[in-house]
C-alpha atoms as a PDB file:
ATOM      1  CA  UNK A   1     -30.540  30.734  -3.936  1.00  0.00           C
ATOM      2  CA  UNK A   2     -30.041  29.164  -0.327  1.00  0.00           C
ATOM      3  CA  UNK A   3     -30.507  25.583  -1.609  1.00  0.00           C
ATOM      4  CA  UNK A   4     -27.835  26.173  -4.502  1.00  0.00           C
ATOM      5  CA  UNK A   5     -25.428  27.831  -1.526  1.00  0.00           C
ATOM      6  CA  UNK A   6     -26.292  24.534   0.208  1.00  0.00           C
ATOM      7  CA  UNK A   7     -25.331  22.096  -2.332  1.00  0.00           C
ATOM      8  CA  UNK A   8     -21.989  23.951  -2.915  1.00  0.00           C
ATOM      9  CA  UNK A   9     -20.946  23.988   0.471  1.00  0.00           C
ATOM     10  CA  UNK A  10     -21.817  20.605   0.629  1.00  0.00           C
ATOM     11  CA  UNK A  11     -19.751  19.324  -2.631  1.00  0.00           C
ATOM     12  CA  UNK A  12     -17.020  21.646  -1.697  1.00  0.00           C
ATOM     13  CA  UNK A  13     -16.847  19.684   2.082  1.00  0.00           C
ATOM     14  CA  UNK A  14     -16.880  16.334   0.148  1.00  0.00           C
ATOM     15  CA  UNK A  15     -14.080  16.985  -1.797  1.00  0.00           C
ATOM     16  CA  UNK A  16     -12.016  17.812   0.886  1.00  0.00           C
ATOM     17  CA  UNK A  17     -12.915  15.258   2.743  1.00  0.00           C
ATOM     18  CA  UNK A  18     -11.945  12.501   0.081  1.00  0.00           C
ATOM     19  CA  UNK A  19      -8.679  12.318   0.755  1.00  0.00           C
ATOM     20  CA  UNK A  20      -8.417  13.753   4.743  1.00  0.00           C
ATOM     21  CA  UNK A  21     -10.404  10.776   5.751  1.00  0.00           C
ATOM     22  CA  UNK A  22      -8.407   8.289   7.830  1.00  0.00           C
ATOM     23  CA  UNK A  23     -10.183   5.869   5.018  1.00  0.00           C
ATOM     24  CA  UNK A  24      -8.273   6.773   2.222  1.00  0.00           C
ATOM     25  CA  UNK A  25      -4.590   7.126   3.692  1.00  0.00           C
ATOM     26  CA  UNK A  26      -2.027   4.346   3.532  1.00  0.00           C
ATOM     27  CA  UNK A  27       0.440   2.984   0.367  1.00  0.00           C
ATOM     28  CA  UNK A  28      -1.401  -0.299   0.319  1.00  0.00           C
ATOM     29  CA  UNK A  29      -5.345  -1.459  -0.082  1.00  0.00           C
ATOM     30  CA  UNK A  30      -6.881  -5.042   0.906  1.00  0.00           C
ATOM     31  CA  UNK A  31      -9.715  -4.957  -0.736  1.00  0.00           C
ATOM     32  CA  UNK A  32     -12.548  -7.741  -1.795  1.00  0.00           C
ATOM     33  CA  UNK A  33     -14.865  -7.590  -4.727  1.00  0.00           C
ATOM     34  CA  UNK A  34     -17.830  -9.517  -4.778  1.00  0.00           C
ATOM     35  CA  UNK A  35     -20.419 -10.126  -8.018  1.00  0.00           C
ATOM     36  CA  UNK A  36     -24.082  -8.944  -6.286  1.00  0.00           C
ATOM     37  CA  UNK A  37     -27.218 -10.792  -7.715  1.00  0.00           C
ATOM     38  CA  UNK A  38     -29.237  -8.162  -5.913  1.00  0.00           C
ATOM     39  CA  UNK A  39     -28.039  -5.121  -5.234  1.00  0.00           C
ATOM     40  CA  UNK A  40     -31.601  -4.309  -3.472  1.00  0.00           C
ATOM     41  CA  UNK A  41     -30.703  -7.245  -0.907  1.00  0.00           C
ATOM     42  CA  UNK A  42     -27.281  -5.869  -0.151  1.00  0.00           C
ATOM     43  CA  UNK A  43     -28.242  -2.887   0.578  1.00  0.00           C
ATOM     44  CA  UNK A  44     -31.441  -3.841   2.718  1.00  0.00           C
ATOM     45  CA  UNK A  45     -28.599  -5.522   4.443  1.00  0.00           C
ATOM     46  CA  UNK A  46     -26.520  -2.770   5.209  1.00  0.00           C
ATOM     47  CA  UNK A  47     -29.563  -0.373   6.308  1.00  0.00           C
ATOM     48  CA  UNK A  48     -29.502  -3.093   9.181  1.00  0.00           C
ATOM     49  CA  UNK A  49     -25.623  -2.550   9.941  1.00  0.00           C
ATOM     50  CA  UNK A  50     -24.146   0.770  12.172  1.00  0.00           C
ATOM     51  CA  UNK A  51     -22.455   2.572   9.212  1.00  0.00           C
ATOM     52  CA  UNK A  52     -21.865   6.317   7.705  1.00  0.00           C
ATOM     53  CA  UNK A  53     -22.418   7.482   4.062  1.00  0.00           C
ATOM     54  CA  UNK A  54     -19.899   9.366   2.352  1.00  0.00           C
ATOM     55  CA  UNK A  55     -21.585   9.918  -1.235  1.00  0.00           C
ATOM     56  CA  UNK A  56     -24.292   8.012  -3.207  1.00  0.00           C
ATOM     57  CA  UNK A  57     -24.888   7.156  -6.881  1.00  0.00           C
ATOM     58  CA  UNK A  58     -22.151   9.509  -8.437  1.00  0.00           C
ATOM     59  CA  UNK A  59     -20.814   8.985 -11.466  1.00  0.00           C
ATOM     60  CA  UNK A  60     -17.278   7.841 -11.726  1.00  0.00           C
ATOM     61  CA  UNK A  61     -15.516   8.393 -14.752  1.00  0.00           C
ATOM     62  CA  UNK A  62     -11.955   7.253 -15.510  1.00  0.00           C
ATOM     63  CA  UNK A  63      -8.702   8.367 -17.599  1.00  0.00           C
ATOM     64  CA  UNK A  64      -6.502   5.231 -17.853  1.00  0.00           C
ATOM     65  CA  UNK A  65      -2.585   5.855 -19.047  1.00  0.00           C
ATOM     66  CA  UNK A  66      -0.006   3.891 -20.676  1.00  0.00           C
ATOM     67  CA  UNK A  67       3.332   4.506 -22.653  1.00  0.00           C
ATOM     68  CA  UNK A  68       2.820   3.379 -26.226  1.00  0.00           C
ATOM     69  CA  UNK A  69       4.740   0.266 -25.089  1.00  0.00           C
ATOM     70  CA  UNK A  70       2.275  -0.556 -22.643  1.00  0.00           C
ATOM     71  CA  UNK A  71       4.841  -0.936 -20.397  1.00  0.00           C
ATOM     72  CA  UNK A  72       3.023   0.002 -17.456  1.00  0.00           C
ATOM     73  CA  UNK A  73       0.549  -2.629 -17.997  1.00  0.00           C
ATOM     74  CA  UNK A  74       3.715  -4.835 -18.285  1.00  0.00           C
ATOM     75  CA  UNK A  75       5.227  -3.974 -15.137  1.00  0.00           C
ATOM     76  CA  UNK A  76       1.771  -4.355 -13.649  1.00  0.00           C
ATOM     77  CA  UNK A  77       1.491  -0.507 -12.627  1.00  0.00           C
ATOM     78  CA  UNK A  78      -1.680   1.654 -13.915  1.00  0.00           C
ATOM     79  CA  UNK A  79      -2.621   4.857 -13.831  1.00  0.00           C
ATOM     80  CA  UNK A  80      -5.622   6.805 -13.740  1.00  0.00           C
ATOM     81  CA  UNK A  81      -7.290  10.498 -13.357  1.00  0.00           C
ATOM     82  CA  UNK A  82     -10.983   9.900 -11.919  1.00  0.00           C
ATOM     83  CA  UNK A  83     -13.492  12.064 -11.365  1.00  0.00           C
ATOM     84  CA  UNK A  84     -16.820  11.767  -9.478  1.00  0.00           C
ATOM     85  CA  UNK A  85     -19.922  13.773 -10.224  1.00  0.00           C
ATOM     86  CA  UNK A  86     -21.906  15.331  -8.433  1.00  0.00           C
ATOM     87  CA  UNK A  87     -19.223  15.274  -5.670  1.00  0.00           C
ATOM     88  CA  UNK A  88     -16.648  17.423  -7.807  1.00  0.00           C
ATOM     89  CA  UNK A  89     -14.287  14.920  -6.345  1.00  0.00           C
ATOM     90  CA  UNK A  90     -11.305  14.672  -8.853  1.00  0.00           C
ATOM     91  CA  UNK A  91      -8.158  11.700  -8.089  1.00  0.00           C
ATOM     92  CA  UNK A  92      -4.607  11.158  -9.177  1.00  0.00           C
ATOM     93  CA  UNK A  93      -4.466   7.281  -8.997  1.00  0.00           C
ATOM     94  CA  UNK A  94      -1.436   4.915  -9.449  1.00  0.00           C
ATOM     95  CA  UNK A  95      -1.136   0.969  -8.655  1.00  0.00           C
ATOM     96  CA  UNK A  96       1.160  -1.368  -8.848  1.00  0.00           C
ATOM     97  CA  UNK A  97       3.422  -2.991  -9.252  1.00  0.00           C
ATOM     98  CA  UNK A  98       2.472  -5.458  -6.062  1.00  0.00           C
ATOM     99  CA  UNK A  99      -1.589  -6.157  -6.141  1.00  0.00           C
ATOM    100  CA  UNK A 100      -2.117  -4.248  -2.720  1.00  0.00           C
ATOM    101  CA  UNK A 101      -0.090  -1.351  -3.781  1.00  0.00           C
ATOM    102  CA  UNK A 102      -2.293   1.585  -4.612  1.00  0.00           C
ATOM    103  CA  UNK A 103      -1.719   5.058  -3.620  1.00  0.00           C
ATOM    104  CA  UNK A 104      -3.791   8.486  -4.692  1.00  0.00           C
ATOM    105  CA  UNK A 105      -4.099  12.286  -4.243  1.00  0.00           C
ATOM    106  CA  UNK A 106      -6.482  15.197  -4.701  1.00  0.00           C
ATOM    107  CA  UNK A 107      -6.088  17.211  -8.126  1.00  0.00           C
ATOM    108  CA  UNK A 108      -8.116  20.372  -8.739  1.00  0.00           C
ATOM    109  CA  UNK A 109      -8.138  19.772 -12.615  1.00  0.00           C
ATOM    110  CA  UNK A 110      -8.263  16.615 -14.367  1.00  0.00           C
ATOM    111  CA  UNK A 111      -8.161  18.087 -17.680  1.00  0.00           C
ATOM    112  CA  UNK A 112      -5.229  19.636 -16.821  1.00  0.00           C
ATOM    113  CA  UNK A 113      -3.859  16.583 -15.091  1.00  0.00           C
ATOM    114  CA  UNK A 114      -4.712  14.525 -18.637  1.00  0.00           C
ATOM    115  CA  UNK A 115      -2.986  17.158 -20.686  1.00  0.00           C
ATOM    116  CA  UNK A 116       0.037  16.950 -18.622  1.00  0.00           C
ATOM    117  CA  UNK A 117       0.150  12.970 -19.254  1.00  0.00           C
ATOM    118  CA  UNK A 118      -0.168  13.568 -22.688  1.00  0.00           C
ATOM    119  CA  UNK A 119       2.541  15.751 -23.008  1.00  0.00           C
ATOM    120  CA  UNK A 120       4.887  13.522 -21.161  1.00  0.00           C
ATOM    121  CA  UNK A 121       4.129  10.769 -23.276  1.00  0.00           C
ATOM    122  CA  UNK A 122       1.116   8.747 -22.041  1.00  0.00           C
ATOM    123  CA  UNK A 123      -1.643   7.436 -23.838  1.00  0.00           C
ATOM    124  CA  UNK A 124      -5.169   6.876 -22.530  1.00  0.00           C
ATOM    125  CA  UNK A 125      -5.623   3.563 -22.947  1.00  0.00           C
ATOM    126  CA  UNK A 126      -9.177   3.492 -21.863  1.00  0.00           C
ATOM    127  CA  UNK A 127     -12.098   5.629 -20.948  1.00  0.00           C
ATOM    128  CA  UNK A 128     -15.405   3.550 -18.727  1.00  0.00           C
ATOM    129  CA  UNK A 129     -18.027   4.873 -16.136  1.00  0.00           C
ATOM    130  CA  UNK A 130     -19.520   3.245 -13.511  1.00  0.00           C
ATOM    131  CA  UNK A 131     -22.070   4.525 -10.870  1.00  0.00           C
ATOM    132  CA  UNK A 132     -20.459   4.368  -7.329  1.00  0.00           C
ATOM    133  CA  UNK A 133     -21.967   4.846  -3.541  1.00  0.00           C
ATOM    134  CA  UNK A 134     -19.202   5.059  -0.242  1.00  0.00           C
ATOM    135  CA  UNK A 135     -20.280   3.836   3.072  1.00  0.00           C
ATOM    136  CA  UNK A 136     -18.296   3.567   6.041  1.00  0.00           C
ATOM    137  CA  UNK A 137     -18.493   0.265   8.498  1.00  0.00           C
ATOM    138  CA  UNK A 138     -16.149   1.040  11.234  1.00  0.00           C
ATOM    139  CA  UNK A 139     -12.406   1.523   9.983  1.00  0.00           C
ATOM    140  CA  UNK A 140     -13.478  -0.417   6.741  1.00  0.00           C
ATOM    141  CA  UNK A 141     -15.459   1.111   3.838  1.00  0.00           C
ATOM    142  CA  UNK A 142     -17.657  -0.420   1.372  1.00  0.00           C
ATOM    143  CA  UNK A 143     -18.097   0.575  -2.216  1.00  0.00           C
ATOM    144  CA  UNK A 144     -21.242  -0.392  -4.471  1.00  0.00           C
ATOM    145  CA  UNK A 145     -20.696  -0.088  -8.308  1.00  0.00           C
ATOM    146  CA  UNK A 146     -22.676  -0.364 -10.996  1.00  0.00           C
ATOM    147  CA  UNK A 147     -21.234  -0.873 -13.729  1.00  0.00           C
ATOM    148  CA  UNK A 148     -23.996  -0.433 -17.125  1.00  0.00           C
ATOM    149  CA  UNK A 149     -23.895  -3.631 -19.319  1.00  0.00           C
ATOM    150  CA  UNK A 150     -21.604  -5.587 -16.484  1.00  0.00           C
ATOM    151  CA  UNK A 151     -23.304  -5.924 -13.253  1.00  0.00           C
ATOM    152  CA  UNK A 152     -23.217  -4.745  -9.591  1.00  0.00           C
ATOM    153  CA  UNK A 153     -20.390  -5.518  -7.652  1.00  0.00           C
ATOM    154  CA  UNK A 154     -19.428  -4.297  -3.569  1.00  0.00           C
ATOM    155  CA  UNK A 155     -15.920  -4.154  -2.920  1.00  0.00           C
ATOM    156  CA  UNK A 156     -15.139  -3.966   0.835  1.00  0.00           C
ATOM    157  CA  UNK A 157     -11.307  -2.692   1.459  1.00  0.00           C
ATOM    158  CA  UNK A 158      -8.872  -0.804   3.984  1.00  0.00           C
ATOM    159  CA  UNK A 159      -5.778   1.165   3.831  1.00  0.00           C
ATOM    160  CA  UNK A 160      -3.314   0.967   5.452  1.00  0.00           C
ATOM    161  CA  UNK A 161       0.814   1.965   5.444  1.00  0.00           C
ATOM    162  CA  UNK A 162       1.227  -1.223   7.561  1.00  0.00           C
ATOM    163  CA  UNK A 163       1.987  -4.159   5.439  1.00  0.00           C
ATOM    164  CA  UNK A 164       2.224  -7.018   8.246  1.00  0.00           C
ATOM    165  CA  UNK A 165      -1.527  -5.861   8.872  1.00  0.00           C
ATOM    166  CA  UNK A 166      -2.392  -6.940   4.954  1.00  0.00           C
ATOM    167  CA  UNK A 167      -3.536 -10.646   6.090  1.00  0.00           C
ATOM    168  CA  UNK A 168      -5.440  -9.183   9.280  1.00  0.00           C
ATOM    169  CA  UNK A 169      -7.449  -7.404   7.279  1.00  0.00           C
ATOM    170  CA  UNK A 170      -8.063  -9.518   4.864  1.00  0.00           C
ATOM    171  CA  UNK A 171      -9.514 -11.990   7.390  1.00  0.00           C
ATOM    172  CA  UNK A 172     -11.518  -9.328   9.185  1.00  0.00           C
ATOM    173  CA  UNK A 173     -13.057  -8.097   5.618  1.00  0.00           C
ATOM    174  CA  UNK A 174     -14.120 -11.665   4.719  1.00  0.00           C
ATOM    175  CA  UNK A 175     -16.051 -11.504   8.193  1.00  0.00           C
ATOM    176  CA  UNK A 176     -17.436  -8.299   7.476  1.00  0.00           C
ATOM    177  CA  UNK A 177     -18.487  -9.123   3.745  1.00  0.00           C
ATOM    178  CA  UNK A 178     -19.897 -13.029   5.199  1.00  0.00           C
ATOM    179  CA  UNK A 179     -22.381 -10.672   7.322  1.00  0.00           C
ATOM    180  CA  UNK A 180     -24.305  -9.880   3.806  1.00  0.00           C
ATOM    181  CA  UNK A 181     -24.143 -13.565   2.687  1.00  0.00           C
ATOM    182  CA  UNK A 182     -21.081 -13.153   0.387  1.00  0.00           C
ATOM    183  CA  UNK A 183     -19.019 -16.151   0.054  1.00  0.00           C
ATOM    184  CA  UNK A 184     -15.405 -16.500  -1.929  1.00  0.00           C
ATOM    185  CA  UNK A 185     -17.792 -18.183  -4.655  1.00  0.00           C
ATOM    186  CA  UNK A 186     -19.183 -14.559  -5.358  1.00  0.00           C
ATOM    187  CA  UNK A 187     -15.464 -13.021  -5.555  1.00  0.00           C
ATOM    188  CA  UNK A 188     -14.371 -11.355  -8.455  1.00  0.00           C
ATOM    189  CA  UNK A 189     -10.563 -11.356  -8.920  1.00  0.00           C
ATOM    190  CA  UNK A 190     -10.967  -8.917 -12.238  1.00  0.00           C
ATOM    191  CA  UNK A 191     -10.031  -5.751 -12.026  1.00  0.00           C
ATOM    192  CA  UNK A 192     -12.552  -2.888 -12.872  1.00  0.00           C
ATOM    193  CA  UNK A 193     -10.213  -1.763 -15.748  1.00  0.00           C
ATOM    194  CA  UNK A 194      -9.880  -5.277 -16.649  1.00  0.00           C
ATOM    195  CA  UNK A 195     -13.682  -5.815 -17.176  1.00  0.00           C
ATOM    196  CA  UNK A 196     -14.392  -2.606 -19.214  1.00  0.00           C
ATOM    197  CA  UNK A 197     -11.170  -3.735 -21.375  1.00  0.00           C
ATOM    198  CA  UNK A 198     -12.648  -7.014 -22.229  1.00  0.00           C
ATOM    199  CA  UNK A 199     -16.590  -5.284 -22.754  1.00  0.00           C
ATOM    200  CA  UNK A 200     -15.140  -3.171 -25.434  1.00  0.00           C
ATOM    201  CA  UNK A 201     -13.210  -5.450 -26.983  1.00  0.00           C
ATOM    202  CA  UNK A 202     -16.701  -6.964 -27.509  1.00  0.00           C
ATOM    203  CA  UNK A 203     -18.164  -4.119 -28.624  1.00  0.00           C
ATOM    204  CA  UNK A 204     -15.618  -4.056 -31.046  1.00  0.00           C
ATOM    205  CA  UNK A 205     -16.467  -7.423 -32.432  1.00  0.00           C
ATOM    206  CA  UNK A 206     -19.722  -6.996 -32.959  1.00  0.00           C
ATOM    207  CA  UNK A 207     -21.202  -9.037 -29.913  1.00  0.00           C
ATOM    208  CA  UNK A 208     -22.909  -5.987 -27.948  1.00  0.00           C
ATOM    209  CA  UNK A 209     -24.873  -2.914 -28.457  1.00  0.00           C
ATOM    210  CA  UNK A 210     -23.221  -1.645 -24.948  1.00  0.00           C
ATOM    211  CA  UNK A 211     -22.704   1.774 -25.933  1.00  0.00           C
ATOM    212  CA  UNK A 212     -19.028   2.817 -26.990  1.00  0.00           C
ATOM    213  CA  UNK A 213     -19.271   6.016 -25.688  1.00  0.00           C
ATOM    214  CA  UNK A 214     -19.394   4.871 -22.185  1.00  0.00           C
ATOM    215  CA  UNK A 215     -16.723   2.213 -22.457  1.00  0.00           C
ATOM    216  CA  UNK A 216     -13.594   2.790 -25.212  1.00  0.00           C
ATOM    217  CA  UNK A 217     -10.390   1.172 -25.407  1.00  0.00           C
ATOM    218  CA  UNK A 218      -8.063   3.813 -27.825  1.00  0.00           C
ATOM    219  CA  UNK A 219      -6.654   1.711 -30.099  1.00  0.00           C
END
Protein backbone atom coordinates (compact mmCIF):
# COMPACT_ATOMS: atom_id res chain seq x y z
CA UNK A 1 0.00 0.00 0.00
CA UNK A 2 3.04 2.44 0.76
CA UNK A 3 4.72 1.70 -2.60
CA UNK A 4 1.33 2.42 -4.56
CA UNK A 5 1.06 5.86 -2.21
CA UNK A 6 4.64 6.32 -3.49
CA UNK A 7 4.16 6.05 -7.10
CA UNK A 8 1.12 8.42 -6.93
CA UNK A 9 2.75 11.06 -5.22
CA UNK A 10 5.39 10.70 -7.48
CA UNK A 11 3.23 10.89 -10.92
CA UNK A 12 1.11 13.49 -9.34
CA UNK A 13 4.65 15.77 -8.69
CA UNK A 14 5.59 15.04 -12.37
CA UNK A 15 2.70 16.36 -13.77
CA UNK A 16 2.92 19.43 -12.14
CA UNK A 17 6.12 19.86 -12.77
CA UNK A 18 5.77 19.55 -16.69
CA UNK A 19 4.84 22.70 -17.33
CA UNK A 20 6.31 24.86 -13.98
CA UNK A 21 9.73 23.96 -15.13
CA UNK A 22 11.72 26.96 -16.37
CA UNK A 23 12.29 24.21 -19.38
CA UNK A 24 9.11 24.31 -20.84
CA UNK A 25 8.15 28.17 -20.71
CA UNK A 26 8.67 30.52 -23.63
CA UNK A 27 6.44 31.10 -27.19
CA UNK A 28 9.33 29.81 -29.23
CA UNK A 29 11.59 26.35 -29.28
CA UNK A 30 15.18 25.88 -31.03
CA UNK A 31 15.37 22.61 -31.15
CA UNK A 32 17.75 19.91 -33.13
CA UNK A 33 16.86 16.40 -34.09
CA UNK A 34 19.38 14.03 -34.78
CA UNK A 35 18.90 10.21 -36.43
CA UNK A 36 20.88 7.88 -33.52
CA UNK A 37 22.57 4.64 -34.91
CA UNK A 38 22.93 3.61 -31.30
CA UNK A 39 20.89 4.71 -28.90
CA UNK A 40 23.07 2.52 -26.28
CA UNK A 41 26.15 4.88 -27.28
CA UNK A 42 24.21 8.05 -26.72
CA UNK A 43 23.20 7.34 -23.75
CA UNK A 44 26.58 5.82 -22.36
CA UNK A 45 27.46 9.28 -23.42
CA UNK A 46 25.25 11.19 -21.43
CA UNK A 47 25.78 8.96 -18.13
CA UNK A 48 29.29 10.74 -18.55
CA UNK A 49 27.68 14.39 -18.75
CA UNK A 50 26.30 16.50 -15.31
CA UNK A 51 22.54 16.24 -16.12
CA UNK A 52 18.94 15.62 -14.29
CA UNK A 53 16.17 13.16 -15.37
CA UNK A 54 12.76 14.25 -15.60
CA UNK A 55 10.92 10.91 -16.81
CA UNK A 56 12.11 7.75 -18.68
CA UNK A 57 10.62 5.42 -21.31
CA UNK A 58 6.92 6.73 -21.16
CA UNK A 59 4.75 6.35 -23.69
CA UNK A 60 3.73 9.33 -25.68
CA UNK A 61 0.69 9.21 -27.50
CA UNK A 62 -0.66 11.95 -29.79
CA UNK A 63 -4.14 13.54 -31.04
CA UNK A 64 -3.29 15.56 -34.19
CA UNK A 65 -6.20 18.22 -35.48
CA UNK A 66 -7.13 19.75 -38.63
CA UNK A 67 -10.26 21.51 -40.22
CA UNK A 68 -11.55 19.33 -43.03
CA UNK A 69 -9.72 21.83 -45.27
CA UNK A 70 -6.55 21.07 -43.80
CA UNK A 71 -6.06 24.45 -43.49
CA UNK A 72 -3.99 24.34 -40.56
CA UNK A 73 -1.55 22.20 -42.22
CA UNK A 74 -1.74 24.94 -44.94
CA UNK A 75 -1.00 27.78 -42.86
CA UNK A 76 1.73 25.64 -41.34
CA UNK A 77 0.05 25.59 -37.72
CA UNK A 78 -0.71 22.03 -35.95
CA UNK A 79 -2.27 20.98 -33.19
CA UNK A 80 -2.11 18.30 -30.83
CA UNK A 81 -3.47 16.74 -27.32
CA UNK A 82 -0.53 14.40 -25.94
CA UNK A 83 -0.43 12.35 -23.27
CA UNK A 84 2.43 10.52 -21.49
CA UNK A 85 2.08 7.32 -19.55
CA UNK A 86 3.11 6.42 -16.77
CA UNK A 87 3.67 10.13 -15.94
CA UNK A 88 -0.20 11.02 -16.24
CA UNK A 89 1.25 14.02 -17.95
CA UNK A 90 -1.50 15.28 -20.41
CA UNK A 91 -0.54 18.62 -23.10
CA UNK A 92 -2.48 21.13 -25.11
CA UNK A 93 0.04 21.69 -28.02
CA UNK A 94 -0.10 24.25 -30.92
CA UNK A 95 2.78 25.27 -33.56
CA UNK A 96 3.11 27.34 -36.09
CA UNK A 97 2.88 29.20 -38.18
CA UNK A 98 6.87 30.27 -37.96
CA UNK A 99 9.09 26.84 -37.43
CA UNK A 100 10.26 27.99 -33.83
CA UNK A 101 6.84 28.90 -32.78
CA UNK A 102 5.44 26.33 -30.42
CA UNK A 103 3.59 27.01 -27.34
CA UNK A 104 1.67 24.38 -24.77
CA UNK A 105 -0.33 24.01 -21.52
CA UNK A 106 -1.40 21.48 -18.90
CA UNK A 107 -5.01 19.86 -19.46
CA UNK A 108 -6.49 17.53 -16.85
CA UNK A 109 -8.53 15.56 -19.56
CA UNK A 110 -7.56 14.83 -22.96
CA UNK A 111 -10.62 13.07 -23.79
CA UNK A 112 -12.39 15.87 -22.90
CA UNK A 113 -9.97 18.21 -24.61
CA UNK A 114 -10.50 15.83 -28.02
CA UNK A 115 -14.24 16.00 -27.66
CA UNK A 116 -14.17 19.66 -27.44
CA UNK A 117 -12.08 19.79 -30.89
CA UNK A 118 -14.47 17.69 -32.35
CA UNK A 119 -17.28 19.63 -31.60
CA UNK A 120 -15.76 22.79 -32.87
CA UNK A 121 -14.99 21.30 -36.00
CA UNK A 122 -11.58 19.56 -36.01
CA UNK A 123 -10.63 16.40 -37.31
CA UNK A 124 -7.87 14.12 -36.02
CA UNK A 125 -5.82 13.82 -38.67
CA UNK A 126 -3.50 11.37 -37.13
CA UNK A 127 -2.97 9.16 -34.16
CA UNK A 128 1.23 7.69 -33.56
CA UNK A 129 3.19 6.68 -30.32
CA UNK A 130 6.54 6.91 -29.63
CA UNK A 131 8.53 5.99 -26.42
CA UNK A 132 10.13 9.21 -24.92
CA UNK A 133 12.87 9.85 -21.93
CA UNK A 134 13.56 13.89 -20.60
CA UNK A 135 16.91 14.80 -19.32
CA UNK A 136 18.05 18.05 -18.34
CA UNK A 137 21.78 19.45 -19.38
CA UNK A 138 21.94 22.79 -17.83
CA UNK A 139 19.17 25.28 -19.21
CA UNK A 140 18.86 22.87 -22.29
CA UNK A 141 16.95 19.54 -22.27
CA UNK A 142 17.37 16.54 -24.28
CA UNK A 143 14.68 14.21 -25.49
CA UNK A 144 15.30 10.46 -26.69
CA UNK A 145 12.46 8.91 -28.84
CA UNK A 146 11.84 5.86 -30.07
CA UNK A 147 9.80 5.72 -32.45
CA UNK A 148 8.63 1.57 -33.33
CA UNK A 149 9.25 0.81 -37.09
CA UNK A 150 11.24 4.40 -37.56
CA UNK A 151 14.24 4.66 -35.47
CA UNK A 152 15.75 6.52 -32.46
CA UNK A 153 16.19 10.00 -32.70
CA UNK A 154 17.54 12.82 -29.65
CA UNK A 155 16.28 16.13 -30.11
CA UNK A 156 18.16 18.72 -28.00
CA UNK A 157 16.02 22.19 -27.70
CA UNK A 158 15.30 25.40 -25.45
CA UNK A 159 12.56 27.77 -24.87
CA UNK A 160 12.60 30.72 -24.75
CA UNK A 161 10.11 34.14 -25.12
CA UNK A 162 13.28 35.88 -26.44
CA UNK A 163 13.47 35.69 -30.13
CA UNK A 164 16.95 37.61 -30.75
CA UNK A 165 18.29 34.63 -28.48
CA UNK A 166 16.91 31.97 -31.35
CA UNK A 167 20.49 31.92 -33.22
CA UNK A 168 22.42 31.82 -29.72
CA UNK A 169 20.93 28.91 -28.97
CA UNK A 170 21.04 27.33 -31.83
CA UNK A 171 24.85 27.63 -31.86
CA UNK A 172 25.18 26.61 -28.23
CA UNK A 173 22.85 23.34 -28.94
CA UNK A 174 25.04 22.30 -31.91
CA UNK A 175 27.98 22.44 -29.24
CA UNK A 176 26.11 20.60 -26.82
CA UNK A 177 24.77 17.85 -29.34
CA UNK A 178 28.80 17.75 -31.10
CA UNK A 179 29.75 16.53 -27.38
CA UNK A 180 27.90 13.00 -28.30
CA UNK A 181 29.48 12.89 -31.82
CA UNK A 182 26.40 14.27 -33.67
CA UNK A 183 27.17 16.12 -36.73
CA UNK A 184 24.52 18.20 -39.13
CA UNK A 185 24.96 14.91 -41.36
CA UNK A 186 22.84 13.04 -38.61
CA UNK A 187 20.06 15.96 -38.56
CA UNK A 188 16.69 15.24 -39.27
CA UNK A 189 14.69 18.24 -40.58
CA UNK A 190 11.24 15.95 -40.54
CA UNK A 191 8.94 16.57 -38.25
CA UNK A 192 7.72 13.73 -35.86
CA UNK A 193 4.15 14.13 -37.31
CA UNK A 194 5.67 14.26 -40.62
CA UNK A 195 7.39 10.81 -40.30
CA UNK A 196 4.39 8.85 -38.83
CA UNK A 197 2.31 10.58 -41.84
CA UNK A 198 4.52 9.18 -44.44
CA UNK A 199 4.86 5.40 -42.35
CA UNK A 200 1.19 5.05 -42.68
CA UNK A 201 0.80 6.10 -45.86
CA UNK A 202 3.00 2.99 -46.37
CA UNK A 203 1.15 0.91 -44.44
CA UNK A 204 -1.55 1.82 -46.50
CA UNK A 205 0.10 0.68 -49.65
CA UNK A 206 0.96 -2.40 -48.75
CA UNK A 207 4.84 -1.89 -48.13
CA UNK A 208 4.89 -2.60 -44.19
CA UNK A 209 3.50 -4.82 -41.59
CA UNK A 210 4.15 -1.71 -39.03
CA UNK A 211 1.12 -2.09 -37.13
CA UNK A 212 -1.85 0.39 -37.94
CA UNK A 213 -2.97 0.57 -34.67
CA UNK A 214 0.02 2.38 -33.47
CA UNK A 215 0.34 4.76 -36.40
CA UNK A 216 -3.16 5.94 -38.41
CA UNK A 217 -3.70 8.71 -40.64
CA UNK A 218 -7.94 9.20 -40.66
CA UNK A 219 -8.66 9.41 -43.98
Amino acid sequence: MRKNKTLQKILIVGRKHYMTNKHFQGKYEVELKFCLHSKAEFLKTLSGIHHDVMLQDNIESDWYFDRPDKSLEADNKSICIRTMEPSGIKLWIVKGPEPDRCEATNITNASNAISMLETMGFEVVLKAQKTRSIYFVEAFHITVDSLAGIGDFAEFAIMTDDESKLPVYKSQLEALAQQFGLTKEALQTKSYKQMFTEKAALNHGGHSCYASAMIDVIE
